[in-house]
Protein backbone atom coordinates (compact mmCIF):
# COMPACT_ATOMS: atom_id res chain seq x y z
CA UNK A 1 90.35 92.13 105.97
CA UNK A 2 87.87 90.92 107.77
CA UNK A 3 88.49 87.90 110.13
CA UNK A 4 87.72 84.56 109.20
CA UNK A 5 87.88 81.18 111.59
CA UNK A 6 90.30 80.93 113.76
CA UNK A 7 93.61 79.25 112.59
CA UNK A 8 93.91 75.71 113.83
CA UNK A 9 96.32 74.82 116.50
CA UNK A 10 98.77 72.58 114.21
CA UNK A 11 98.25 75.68 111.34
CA UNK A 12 99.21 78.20 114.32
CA UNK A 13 102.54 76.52 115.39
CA UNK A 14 103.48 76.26 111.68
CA UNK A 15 102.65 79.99 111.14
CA UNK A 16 105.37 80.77 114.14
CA UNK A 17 107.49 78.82 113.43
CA UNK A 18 108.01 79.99 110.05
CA UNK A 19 108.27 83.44 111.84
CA UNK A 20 111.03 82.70 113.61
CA UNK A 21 113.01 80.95 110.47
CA UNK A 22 111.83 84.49 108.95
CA UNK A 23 113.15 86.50 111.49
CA UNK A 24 116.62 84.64 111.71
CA UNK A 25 117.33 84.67 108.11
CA UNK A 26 116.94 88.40 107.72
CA UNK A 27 118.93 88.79 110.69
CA UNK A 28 121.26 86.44 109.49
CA UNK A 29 121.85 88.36 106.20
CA UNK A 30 121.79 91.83 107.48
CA UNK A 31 124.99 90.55 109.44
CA UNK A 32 126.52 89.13 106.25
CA UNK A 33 125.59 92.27 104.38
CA UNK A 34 126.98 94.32 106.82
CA UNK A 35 130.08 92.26 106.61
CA UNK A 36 130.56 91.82 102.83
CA UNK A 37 133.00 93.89 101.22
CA UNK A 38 132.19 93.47 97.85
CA UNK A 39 129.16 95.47 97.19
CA UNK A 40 127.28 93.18 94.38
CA UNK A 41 127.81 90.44 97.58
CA UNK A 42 126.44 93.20 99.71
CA UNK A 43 123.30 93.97 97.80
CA UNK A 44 122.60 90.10 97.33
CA UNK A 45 122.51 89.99 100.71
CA UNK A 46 121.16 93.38 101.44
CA UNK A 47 118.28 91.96 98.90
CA UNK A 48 117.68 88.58 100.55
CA UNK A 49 117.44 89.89 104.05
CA UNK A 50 114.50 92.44 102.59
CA UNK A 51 112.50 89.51 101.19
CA UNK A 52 112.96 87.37 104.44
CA UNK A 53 111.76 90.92 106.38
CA UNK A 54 108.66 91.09 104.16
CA UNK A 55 107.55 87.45 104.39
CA UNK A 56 108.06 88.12 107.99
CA UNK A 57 106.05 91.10 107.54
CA UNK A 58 103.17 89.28 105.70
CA UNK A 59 102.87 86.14 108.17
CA UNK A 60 102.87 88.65 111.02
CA UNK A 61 99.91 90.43 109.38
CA UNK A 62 98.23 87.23 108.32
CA UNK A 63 98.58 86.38 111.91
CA UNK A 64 97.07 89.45 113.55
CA UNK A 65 94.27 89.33 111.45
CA UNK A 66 92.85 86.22 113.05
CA UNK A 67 93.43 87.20 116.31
């Protein structure tokens, strides 16, 4: 992609922020699937923790690519 204009400041501390409430989610349910004991509880978890690490994934990208 090619890069556009830069992000504005207020735009840029939104972006990170929601990185970090991306990064403690999955972190936070990759502890409670590793916990669980059930296993439907365990993929529910398992689940949520990969969609947190791809929006994660996504912003960091988005990021990068107006760097």
């Amino acid at each position: 992609m090619e890069n556009s204009k830069p992000i504005e400041s207020n735009n840029l501390k939104v972006i990170k922020d929601e990185l970090g409430y991306e990064a403690l989610m999955c972190k936070k349910y990759t502890e409670c699937s590793s916990q669980c004991t059930d296993e439907q509880l365990k993929k529910v978890c398992t689940d949520a923790g990969n969609v947190h690490k791809q929006n994660f994934s996504e912003l960091k990208s988005y990021l990068d690519s107006h760097q």
